[in-house]
N, C-alpha and C. Protein backbone atom coordinates (compact mmCIF):
# COMPACT_ATOMS: atom_id res chain seq x y z
N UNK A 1 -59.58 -1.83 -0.55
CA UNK A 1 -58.57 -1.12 0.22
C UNK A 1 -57.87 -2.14 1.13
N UNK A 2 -56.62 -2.44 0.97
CA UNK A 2 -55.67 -3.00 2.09
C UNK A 2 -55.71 -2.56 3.36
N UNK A 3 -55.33 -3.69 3.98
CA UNK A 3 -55.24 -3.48 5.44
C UNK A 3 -54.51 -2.19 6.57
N UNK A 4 -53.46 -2.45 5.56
CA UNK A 4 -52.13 -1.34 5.89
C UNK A 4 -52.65 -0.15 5.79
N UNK A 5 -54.12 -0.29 4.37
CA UNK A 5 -53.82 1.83 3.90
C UNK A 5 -55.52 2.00 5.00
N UNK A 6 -56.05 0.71 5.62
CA UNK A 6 -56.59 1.16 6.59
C UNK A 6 -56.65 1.23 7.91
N UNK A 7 -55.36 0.70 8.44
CA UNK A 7 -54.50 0.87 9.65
C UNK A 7 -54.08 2.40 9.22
N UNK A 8 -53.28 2.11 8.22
CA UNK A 8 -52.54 3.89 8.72
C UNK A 8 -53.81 5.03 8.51
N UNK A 9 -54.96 4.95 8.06
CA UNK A 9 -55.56 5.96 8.13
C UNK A 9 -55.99 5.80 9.45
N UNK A 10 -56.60 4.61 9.81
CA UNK A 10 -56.91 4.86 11.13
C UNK A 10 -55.84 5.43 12.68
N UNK A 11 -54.55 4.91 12.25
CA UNK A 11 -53.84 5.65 13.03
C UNK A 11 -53.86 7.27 13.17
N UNK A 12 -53.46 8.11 11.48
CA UNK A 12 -53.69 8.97 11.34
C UNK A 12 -54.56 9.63 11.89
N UNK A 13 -55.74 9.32 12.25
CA UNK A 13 -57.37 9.57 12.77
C UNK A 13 -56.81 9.91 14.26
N UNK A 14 -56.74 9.37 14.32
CA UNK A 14 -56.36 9.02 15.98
C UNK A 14 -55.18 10.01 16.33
N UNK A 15 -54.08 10.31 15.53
CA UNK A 15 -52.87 11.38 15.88
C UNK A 15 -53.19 12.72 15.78
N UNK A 16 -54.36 12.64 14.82
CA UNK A 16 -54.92 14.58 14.80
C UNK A 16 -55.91 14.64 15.65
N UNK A 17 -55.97 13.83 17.08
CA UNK A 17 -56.92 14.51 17.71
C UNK A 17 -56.48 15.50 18.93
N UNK A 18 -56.69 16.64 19.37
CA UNK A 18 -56.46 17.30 19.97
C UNK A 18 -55.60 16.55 21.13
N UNK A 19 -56.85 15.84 21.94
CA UNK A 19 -56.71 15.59 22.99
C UNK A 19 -54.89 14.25 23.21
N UNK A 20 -54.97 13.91 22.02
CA UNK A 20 -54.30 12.87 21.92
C UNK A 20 -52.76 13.51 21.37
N UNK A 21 -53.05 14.76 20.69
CA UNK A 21 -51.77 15.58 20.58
C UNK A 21 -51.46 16.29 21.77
N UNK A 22 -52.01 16.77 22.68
CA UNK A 22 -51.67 17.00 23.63
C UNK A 22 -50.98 16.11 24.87
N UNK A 23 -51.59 14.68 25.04
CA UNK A 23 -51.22 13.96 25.96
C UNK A 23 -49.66 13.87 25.37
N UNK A 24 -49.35 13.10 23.86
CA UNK A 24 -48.02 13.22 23.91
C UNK A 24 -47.23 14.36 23.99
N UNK A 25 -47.49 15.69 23.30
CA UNK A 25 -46.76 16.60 23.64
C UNK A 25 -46.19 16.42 25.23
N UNK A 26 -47.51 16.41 25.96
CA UNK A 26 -47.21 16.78 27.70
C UNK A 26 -46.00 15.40 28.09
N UNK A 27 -45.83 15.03 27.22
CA UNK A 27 -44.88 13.55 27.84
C UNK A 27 -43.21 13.23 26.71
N UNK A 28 -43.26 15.02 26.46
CA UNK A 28 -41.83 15.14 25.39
C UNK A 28 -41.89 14.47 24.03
N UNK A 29 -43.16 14.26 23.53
CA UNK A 29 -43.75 13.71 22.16
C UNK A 29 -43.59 14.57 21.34
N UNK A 30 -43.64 14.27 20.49
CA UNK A 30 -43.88 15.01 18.88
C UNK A 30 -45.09 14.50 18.10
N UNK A 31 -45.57 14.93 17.28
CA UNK A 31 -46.64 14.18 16.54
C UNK A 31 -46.15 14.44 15.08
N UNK A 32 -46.24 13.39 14.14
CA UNK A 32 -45.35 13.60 12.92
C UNK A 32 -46.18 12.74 11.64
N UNK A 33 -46.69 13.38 10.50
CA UNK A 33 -47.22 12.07 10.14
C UNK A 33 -46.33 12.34 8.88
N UNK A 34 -46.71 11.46 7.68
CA UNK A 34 -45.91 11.38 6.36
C UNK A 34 -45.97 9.78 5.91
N UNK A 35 -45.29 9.40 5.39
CA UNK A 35 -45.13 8.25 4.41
C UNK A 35 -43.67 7.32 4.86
N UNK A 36 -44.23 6.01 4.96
CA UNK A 36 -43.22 5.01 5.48
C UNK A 36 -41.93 5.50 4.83
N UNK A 37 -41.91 6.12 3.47
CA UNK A 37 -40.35 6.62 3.24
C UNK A 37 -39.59 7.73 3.96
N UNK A 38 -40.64 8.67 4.04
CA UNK A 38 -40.33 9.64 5.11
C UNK A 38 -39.63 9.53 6.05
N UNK A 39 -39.97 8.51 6.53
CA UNK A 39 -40.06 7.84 8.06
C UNK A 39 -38.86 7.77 7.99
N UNK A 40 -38.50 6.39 6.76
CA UNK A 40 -37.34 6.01 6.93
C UNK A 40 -36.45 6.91 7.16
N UNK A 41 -36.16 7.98 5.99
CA UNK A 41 -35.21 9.21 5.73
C UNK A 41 -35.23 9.60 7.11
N UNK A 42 -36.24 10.11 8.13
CA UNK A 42 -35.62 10.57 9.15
C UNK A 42 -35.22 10.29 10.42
N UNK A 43 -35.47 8.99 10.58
CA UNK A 43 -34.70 7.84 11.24
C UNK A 43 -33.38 7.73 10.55
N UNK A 44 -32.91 7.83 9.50
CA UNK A 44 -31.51 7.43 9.16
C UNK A 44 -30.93 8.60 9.44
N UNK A 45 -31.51 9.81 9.53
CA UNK A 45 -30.86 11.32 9.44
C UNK A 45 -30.88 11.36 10.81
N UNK A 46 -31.77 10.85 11.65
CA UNK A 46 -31.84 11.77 13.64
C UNK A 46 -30.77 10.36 13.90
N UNK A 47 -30.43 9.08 13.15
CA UNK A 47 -29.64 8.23 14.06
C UNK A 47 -28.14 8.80 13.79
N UNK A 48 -28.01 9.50 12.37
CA UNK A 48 -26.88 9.76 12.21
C UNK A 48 -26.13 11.00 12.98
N UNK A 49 -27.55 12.21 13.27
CA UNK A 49 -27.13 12.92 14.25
C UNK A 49 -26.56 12.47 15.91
N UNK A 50 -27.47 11.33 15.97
CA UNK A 50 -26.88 10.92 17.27
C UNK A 50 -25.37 10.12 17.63
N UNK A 51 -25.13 9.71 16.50
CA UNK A 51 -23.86 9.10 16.30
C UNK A 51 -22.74 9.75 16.41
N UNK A 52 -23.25 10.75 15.65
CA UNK A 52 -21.90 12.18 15.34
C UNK A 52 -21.82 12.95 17.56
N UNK A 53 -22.46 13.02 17.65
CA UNK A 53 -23.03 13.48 19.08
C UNK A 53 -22.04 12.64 19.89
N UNK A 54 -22.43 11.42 19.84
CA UNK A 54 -22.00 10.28 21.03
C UNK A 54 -20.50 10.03 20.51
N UNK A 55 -19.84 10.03 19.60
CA UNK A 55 -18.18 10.12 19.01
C UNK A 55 -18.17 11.13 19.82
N UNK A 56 -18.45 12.58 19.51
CA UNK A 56 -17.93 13.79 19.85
C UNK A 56 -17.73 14.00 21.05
N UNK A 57 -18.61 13.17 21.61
CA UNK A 57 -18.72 13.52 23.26
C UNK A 57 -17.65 12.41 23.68
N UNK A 58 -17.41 11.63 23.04
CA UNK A 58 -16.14 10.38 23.17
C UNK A 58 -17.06 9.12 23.77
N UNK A 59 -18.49 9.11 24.19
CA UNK A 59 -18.98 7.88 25.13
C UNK A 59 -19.00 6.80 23.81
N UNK A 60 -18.66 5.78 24.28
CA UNK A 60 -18.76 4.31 23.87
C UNK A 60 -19.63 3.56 24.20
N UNK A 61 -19.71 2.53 23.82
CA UNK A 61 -20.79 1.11 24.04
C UNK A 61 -20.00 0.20 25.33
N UNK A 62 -20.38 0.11 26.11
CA UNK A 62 -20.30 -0.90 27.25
C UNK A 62 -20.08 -2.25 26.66
């Protein structure tokens, strides 16, 4: 077993624990698990929402 598929289980381990879903919730967290492609897809989809957002609202980059 690779390193990676035992990092991410061990992360995984660690994100379903109660106590540890709760601390982030209490701090505007989400807890999300899935597959590095996943990931990607919804990082490209929440940046594109934010883009459309920040045009609409007219703010620019400094």
């Amino acid at each position: 077993m690779s390193r990676w598929i035992r990092f991410r289980g061990a992360v995984a381990a660690i994100l379903a624990k109660p106590e540890v879903i709760e601390k982030i919730q209490s701090q505007g967290g989400e807890v999300l698990s899935g597959t590095a492609e996943q990931f990607a897809a919804f990082q490209k989809a929440d940046s594109a929402n934010w883009a459309k957002l920040l045009r609409e609202a007219g703010i620019k980059p400094e």
